[in-house]
C-alpha atoms as a PDB file:
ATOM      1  CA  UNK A   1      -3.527   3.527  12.360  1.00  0.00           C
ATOM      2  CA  UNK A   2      -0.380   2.998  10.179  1.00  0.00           C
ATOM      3  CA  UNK A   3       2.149   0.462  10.277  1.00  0.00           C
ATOM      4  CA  UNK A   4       4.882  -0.581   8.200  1.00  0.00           C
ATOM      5  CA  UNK A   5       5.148  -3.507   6.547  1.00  0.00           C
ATOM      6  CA  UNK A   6       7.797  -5.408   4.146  1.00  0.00           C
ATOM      7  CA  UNK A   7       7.508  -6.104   0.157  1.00  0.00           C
ATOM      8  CA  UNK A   8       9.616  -7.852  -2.538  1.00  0.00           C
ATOM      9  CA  UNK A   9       8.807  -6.840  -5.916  1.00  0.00           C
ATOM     10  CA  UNK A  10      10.427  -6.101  -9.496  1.00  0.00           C
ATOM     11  CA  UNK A  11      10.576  -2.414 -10.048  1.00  0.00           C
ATOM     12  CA  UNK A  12      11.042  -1.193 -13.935  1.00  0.00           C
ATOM     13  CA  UNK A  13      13.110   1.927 -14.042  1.00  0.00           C
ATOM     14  CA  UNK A  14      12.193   3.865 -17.434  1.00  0.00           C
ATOM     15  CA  UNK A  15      14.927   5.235 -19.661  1.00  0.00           C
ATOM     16  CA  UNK A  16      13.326   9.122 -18.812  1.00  0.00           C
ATOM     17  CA  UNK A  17      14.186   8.451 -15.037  1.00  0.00           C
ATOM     18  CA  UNK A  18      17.635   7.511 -16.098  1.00  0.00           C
ATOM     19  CA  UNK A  19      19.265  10.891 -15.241  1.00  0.00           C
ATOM     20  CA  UNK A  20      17.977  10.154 -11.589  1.00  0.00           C
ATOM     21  CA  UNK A  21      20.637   9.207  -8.892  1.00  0.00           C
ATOM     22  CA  UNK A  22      19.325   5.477  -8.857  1.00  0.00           C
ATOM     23  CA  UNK A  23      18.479   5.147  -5.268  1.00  0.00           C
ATOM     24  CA  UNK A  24      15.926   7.952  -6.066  1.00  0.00           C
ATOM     25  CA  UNK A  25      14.216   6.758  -9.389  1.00  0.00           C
ATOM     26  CA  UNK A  26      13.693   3.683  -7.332  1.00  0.00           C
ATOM     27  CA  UNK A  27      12.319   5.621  -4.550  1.00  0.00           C
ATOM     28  CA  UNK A  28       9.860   7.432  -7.187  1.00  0.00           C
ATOM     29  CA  UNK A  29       9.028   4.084  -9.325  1.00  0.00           C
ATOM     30  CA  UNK A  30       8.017   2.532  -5.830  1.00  0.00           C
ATOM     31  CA  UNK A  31       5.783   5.604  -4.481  1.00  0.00           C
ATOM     32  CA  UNK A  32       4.032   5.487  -7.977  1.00  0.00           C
ATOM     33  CA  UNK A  33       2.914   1.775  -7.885  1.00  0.00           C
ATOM     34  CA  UNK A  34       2.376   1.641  -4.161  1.00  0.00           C
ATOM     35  CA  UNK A  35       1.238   5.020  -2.989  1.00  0.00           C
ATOM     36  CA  UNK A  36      -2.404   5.951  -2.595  1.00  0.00           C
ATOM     37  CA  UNK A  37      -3.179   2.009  -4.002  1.00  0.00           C
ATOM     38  CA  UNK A  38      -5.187  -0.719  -1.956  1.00  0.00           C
ATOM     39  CA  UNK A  39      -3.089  -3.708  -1.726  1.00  0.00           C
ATOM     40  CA  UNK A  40      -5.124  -6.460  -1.122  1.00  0.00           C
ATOM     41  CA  UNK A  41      -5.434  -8.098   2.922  1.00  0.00           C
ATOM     42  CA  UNK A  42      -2.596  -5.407   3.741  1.00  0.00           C
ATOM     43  CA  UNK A  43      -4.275  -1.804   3.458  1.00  0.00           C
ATOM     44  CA  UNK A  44      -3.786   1.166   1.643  1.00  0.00           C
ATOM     45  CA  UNK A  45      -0.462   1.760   0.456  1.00  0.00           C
ATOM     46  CA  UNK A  46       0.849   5.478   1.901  1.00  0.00           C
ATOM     47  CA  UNK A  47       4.304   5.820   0.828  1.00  0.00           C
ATOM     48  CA  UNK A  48       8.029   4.364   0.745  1.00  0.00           C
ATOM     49  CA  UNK A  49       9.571   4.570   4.050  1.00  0.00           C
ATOM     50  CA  UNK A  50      12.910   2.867   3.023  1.00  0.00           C
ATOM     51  CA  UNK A  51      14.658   0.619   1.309  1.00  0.00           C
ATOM     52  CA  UNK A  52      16.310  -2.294   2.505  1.00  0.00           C
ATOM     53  CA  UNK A  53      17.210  -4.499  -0.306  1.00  0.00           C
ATOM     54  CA  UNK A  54      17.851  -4.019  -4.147  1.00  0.00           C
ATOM     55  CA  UNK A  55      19.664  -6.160  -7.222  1.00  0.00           C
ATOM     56  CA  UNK A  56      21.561  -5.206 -10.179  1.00  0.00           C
ATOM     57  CA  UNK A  57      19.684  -3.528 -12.131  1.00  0.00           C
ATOM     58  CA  UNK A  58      18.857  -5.474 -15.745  1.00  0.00           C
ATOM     59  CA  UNK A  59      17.483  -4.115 -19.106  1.00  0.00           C
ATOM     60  CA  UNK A  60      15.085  -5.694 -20.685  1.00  0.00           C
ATOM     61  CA  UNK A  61      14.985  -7.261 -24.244  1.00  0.00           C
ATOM     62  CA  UNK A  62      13.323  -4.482 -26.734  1.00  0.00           C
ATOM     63  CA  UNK A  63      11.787  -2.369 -23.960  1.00  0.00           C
ATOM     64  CA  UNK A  64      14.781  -0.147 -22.220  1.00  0.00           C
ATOM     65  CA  UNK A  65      13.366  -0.859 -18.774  1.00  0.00           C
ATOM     66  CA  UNK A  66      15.533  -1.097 -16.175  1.00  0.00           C
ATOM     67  CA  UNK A  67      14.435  -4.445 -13.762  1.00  0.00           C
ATOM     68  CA  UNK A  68      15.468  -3.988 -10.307  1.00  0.00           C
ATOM     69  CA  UNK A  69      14.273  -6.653  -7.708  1.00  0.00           C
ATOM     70  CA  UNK A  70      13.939  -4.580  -4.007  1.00  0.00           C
ATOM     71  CA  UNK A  71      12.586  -5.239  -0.888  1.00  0.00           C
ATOM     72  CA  UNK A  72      11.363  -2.318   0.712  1.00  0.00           C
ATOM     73  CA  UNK A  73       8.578  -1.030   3.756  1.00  0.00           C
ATOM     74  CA  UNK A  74       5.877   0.524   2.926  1.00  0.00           C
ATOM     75  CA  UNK A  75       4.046   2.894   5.396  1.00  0.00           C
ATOM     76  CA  UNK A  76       0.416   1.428   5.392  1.00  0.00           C
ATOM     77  CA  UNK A  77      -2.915   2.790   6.569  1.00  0.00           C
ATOM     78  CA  UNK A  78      -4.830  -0.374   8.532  1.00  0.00           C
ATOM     79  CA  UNK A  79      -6.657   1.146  11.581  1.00  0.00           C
ATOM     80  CA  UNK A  80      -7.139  -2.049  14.008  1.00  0.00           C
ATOM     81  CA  UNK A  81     -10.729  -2.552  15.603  1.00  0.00           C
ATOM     82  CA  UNK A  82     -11.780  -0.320  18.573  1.00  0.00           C
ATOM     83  CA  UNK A  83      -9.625   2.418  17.352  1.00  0.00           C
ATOM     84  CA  UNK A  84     -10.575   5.989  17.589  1.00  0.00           C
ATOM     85  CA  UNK A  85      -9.760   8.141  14.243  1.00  0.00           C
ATOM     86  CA  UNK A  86     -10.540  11.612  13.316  1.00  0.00           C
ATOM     87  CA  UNK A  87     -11.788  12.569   9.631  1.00  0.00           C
ATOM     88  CA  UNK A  88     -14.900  15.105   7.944  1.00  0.00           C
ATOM     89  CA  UNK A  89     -17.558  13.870   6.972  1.00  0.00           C
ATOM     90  CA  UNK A  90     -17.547  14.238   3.101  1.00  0.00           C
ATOM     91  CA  UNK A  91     -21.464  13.347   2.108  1.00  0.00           C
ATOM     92  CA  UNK A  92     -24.329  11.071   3.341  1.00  0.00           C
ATOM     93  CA  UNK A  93     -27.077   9.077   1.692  1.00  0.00           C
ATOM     94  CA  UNK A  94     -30.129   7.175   3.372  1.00  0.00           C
ATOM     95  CA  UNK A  95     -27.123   4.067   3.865  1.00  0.00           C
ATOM     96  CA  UNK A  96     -24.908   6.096   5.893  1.00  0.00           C
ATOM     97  CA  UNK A  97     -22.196   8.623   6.087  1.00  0.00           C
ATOM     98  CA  UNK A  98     -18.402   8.537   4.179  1.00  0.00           C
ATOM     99  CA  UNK A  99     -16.193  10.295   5.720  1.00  0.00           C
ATOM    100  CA  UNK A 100     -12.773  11.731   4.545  1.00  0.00           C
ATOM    101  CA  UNK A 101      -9.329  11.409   6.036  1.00  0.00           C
ATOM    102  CA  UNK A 102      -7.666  13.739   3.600  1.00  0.00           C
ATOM    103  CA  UNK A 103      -5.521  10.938   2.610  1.00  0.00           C
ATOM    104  CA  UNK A 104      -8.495   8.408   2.010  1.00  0.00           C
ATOM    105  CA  UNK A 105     -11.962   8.605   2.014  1.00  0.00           C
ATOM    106  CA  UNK A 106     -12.469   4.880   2.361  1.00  0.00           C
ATOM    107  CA  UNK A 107     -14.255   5.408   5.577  1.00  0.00           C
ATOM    108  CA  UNK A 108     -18.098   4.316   6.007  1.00  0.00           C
ATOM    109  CA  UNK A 109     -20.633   4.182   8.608  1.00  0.00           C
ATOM    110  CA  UNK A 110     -23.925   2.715   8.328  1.00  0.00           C
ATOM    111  CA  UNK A 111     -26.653   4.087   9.305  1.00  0.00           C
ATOM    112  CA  UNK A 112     -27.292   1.442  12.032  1.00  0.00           C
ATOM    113  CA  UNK A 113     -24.046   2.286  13.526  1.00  0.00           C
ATOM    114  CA  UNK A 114     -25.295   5.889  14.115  1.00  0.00           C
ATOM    115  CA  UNK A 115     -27.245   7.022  17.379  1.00  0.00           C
ATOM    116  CA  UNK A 116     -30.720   5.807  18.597  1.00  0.00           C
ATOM    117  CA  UNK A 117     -33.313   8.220  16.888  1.00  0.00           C
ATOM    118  CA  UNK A 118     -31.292   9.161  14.419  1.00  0.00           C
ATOM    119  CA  UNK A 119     -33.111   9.762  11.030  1.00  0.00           C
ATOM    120  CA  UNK A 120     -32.257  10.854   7.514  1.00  0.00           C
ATOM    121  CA  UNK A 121     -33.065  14.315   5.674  1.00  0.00           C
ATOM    122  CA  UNK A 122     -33.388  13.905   1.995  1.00  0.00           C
ATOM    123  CA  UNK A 123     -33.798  17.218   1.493  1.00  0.00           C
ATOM    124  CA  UNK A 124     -30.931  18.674   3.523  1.00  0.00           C
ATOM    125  CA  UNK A 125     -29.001  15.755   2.784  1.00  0.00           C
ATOM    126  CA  UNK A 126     -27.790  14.813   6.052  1.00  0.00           C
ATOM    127  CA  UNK A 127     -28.791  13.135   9.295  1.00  0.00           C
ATOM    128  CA  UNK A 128     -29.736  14.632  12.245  1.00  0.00           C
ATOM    129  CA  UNK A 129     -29.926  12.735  16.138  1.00  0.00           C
ATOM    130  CA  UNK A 130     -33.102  13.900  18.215  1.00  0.00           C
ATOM    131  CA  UNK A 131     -31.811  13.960  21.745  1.00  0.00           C
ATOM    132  CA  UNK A 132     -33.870  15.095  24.576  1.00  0.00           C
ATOM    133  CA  UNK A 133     -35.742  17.336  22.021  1.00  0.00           C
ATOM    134  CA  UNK A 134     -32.683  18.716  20.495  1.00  0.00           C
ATOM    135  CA  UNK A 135     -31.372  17.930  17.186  1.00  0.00           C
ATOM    136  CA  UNK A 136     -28.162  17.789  16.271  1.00  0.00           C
ATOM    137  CA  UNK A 137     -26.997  17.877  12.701  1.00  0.00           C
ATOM    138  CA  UNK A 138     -24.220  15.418  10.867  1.00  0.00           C
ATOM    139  CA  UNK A 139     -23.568  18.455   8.690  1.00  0.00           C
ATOM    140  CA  UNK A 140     -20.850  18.013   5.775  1.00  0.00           C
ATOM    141  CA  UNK A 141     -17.456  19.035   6.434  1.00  0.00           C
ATOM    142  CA  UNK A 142     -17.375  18.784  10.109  1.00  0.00           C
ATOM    143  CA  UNK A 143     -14.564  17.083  12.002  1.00  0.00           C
ATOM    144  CA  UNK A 144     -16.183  13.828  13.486  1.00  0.00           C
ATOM    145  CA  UNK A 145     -14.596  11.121  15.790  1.00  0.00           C
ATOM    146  CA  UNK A 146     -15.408   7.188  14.808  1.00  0.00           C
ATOM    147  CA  UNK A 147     -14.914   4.122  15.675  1.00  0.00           C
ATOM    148  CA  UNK A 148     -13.154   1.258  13.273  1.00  0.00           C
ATOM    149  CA  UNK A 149     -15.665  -1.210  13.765  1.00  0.00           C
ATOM    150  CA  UNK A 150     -13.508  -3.679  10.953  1.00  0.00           C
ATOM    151  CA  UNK A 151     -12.336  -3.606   7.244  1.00  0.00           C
ATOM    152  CA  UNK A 152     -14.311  -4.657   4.209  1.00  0.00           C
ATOM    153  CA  UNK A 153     -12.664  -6.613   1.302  1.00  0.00           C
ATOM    154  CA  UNK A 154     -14.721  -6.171  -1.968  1.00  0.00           C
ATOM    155  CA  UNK A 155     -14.274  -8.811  -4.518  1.00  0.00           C
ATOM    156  CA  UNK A 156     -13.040  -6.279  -7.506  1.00  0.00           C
ATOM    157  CA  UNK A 157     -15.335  -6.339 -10.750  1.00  0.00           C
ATOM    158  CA  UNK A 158     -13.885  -6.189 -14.042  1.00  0.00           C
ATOM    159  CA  UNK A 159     -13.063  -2.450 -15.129  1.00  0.00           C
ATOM    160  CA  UNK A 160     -15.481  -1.024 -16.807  1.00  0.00           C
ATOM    161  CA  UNK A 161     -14.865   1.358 -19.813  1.00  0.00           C
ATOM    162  CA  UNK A 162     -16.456   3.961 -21.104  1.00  0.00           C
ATOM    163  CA  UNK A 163     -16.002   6.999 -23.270  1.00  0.00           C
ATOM    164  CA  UNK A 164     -16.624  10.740 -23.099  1.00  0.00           C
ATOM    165  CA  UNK A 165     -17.607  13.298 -25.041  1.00  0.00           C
ATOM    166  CA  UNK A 166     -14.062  13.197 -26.738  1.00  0.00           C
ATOM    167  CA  UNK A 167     -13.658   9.789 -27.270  1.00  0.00           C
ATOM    168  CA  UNK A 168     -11.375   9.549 -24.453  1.00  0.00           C
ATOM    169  CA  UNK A 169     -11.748   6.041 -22.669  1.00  0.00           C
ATOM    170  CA  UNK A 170     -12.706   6.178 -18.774  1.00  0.00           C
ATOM    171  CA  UNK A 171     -11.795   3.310 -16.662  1.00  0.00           C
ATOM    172  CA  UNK A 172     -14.230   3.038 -13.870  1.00  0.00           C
ATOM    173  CA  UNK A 173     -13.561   0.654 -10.857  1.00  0.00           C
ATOM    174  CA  UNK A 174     -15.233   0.940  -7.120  1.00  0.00           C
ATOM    175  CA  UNK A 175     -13.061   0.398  -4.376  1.00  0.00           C
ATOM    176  CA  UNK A 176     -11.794  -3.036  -3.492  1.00  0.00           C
ATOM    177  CA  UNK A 177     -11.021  -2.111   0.555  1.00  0.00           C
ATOM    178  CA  UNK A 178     -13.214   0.044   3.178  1.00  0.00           C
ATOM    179  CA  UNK A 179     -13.227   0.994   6.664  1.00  0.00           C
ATOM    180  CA  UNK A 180     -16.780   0.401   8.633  1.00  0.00           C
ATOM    181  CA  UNK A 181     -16.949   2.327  11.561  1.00  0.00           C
ATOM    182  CA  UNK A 182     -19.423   3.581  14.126  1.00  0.00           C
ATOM    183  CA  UNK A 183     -20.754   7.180  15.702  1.00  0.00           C
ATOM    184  CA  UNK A 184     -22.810   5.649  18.249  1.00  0.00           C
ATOM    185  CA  UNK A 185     -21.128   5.729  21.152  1.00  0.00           C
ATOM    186  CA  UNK A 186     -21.007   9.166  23.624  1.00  0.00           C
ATOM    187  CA  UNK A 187     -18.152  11.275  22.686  1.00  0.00           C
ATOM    188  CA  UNK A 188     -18.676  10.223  18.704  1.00  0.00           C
ATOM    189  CA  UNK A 189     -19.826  12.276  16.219  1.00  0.00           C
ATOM    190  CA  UNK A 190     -19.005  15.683  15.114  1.00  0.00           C
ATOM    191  CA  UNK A 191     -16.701  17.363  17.135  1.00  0.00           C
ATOM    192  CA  UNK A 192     -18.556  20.491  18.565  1.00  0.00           C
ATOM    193  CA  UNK A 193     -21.293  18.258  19.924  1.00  0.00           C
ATOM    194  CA  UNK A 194     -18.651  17.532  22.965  1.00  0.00           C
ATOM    195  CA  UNK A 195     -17.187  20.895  22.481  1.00  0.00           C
ATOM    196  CA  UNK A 196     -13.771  19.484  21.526  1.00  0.00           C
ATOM    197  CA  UNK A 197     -13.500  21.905  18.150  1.00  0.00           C
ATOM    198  CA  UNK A 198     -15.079  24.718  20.145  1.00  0.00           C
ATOM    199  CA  UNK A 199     -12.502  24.254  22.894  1.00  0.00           C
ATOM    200  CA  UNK A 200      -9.554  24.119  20.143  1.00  0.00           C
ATOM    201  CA  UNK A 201     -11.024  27.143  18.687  1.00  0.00           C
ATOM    202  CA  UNK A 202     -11.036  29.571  21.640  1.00  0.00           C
ATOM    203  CA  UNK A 203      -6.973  28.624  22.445  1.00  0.00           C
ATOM    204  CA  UNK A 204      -6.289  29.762  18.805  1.00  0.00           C
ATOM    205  CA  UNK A 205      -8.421  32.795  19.574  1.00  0.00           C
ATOM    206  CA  UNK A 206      -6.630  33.362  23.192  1.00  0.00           C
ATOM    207  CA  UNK A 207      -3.045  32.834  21.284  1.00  0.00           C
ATOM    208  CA  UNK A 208      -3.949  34.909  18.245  1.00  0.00           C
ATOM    209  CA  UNK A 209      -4.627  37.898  20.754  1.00  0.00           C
ATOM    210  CA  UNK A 210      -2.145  37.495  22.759  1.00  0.00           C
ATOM    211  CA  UNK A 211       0.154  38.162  19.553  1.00  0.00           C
ATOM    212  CA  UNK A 212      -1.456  41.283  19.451  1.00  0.00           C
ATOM    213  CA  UNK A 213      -1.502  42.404  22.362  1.00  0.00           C
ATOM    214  CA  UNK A 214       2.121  42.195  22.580  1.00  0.00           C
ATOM    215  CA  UNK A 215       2.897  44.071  19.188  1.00  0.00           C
END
């Protein structure tokens, strides 16, 4: 699901940061650019695990920016195909369910990678799998198990601006990286369907009485 992987770059220090130990403004310049960014045919960018590299540090004409070339690794989110993750599901539409990873919520499934007889409720908002007469529910906010089925690259559009009721501009800009995955599979799909959160559940329960019992 993660993996680490290794980046050159020029890294500006700004005169603010200055009071930093420098190892540590360069630690904080580098989560800022990288962290929670998509960096295009690696993954999402997670944060700094360490440095291995860096120059002298130069100032640059008329700005007071500090230039410091570094080569560092970067922990990375890139599930490969097949894998199983864990997330919730965060909402559905009539196209399928996005589900969040706390971290990330650049995580889709179609609705054609859902069960067979699986339809849509507009009006709950959710879908729901007919099995055997019962229906189960892909209610929001449940912990679900998926497949990575592969990664989507989206060619990025130019950002659009617009401005709210203050004047202040908004930059708006879809994502340019996804996950596809799949619930169709036995053993997919919310959690308490396969009594795996029901299970985990109880031990709390057992452990949380046992605590009182022994007070």
């Amino acid at each position: 699901m993660f993996i680490l992987t290794t980046i050159q770059d020029l890294i500006q220090i700004a005169p603010q940061e200055f009071e930093k130990p420098s190892a540590q403004a360069l630690k904080d310049a580098i989560n800022t650019k990288y962290s929670d960014r998509i960096i295009q045919n690696i993954g999402l960018g997670i944060c700094l695990y360490d440095l291995l590299d860096t120059s002298e540090g130069l100032i640059g004409h008329g700005t007071g920016l500090v230039n410091v070339d570094v080569e560092f690794r970067l922990v990375v989110f890139r599930p490969f195909r097949g894998e199983i993750l864990q997330g919730r599901i965060k909402f559905a539409t009539e196209e399928g369910i996005t589900i969040d990873m706390n971290f990330t919520s650049e995580v889709f499934v179609p609705a054609q990678n859902l069960p067979e007889n699986t339809t849509f409720d507009r009006g709950e908002g959710t879908f729901i799998w007919t099995d055997s007469g019962n229906e189960l529910f892909f209610d929001k906010g449940e912990p679900v198990l998926f497949r990575v089925e592969q990664e989507e690259w989206i060619d990025q559009k130019p950002t659009v601006v617009k401005k709210d009721e203050n004047g202040d501009v908004i930059e708006e800009r879809g994502t340019s990286w996804r996950v596809i995955g799949s619930m169709n599979q036995s053993g997919l799909g919310p959690m308490l369907w396969w009594g795996i959160g029901k299970q985990e559940e109880e031990e709390e329960g057992e452990e949380e009485g046992g605590e009182e019992m022994e007070e």
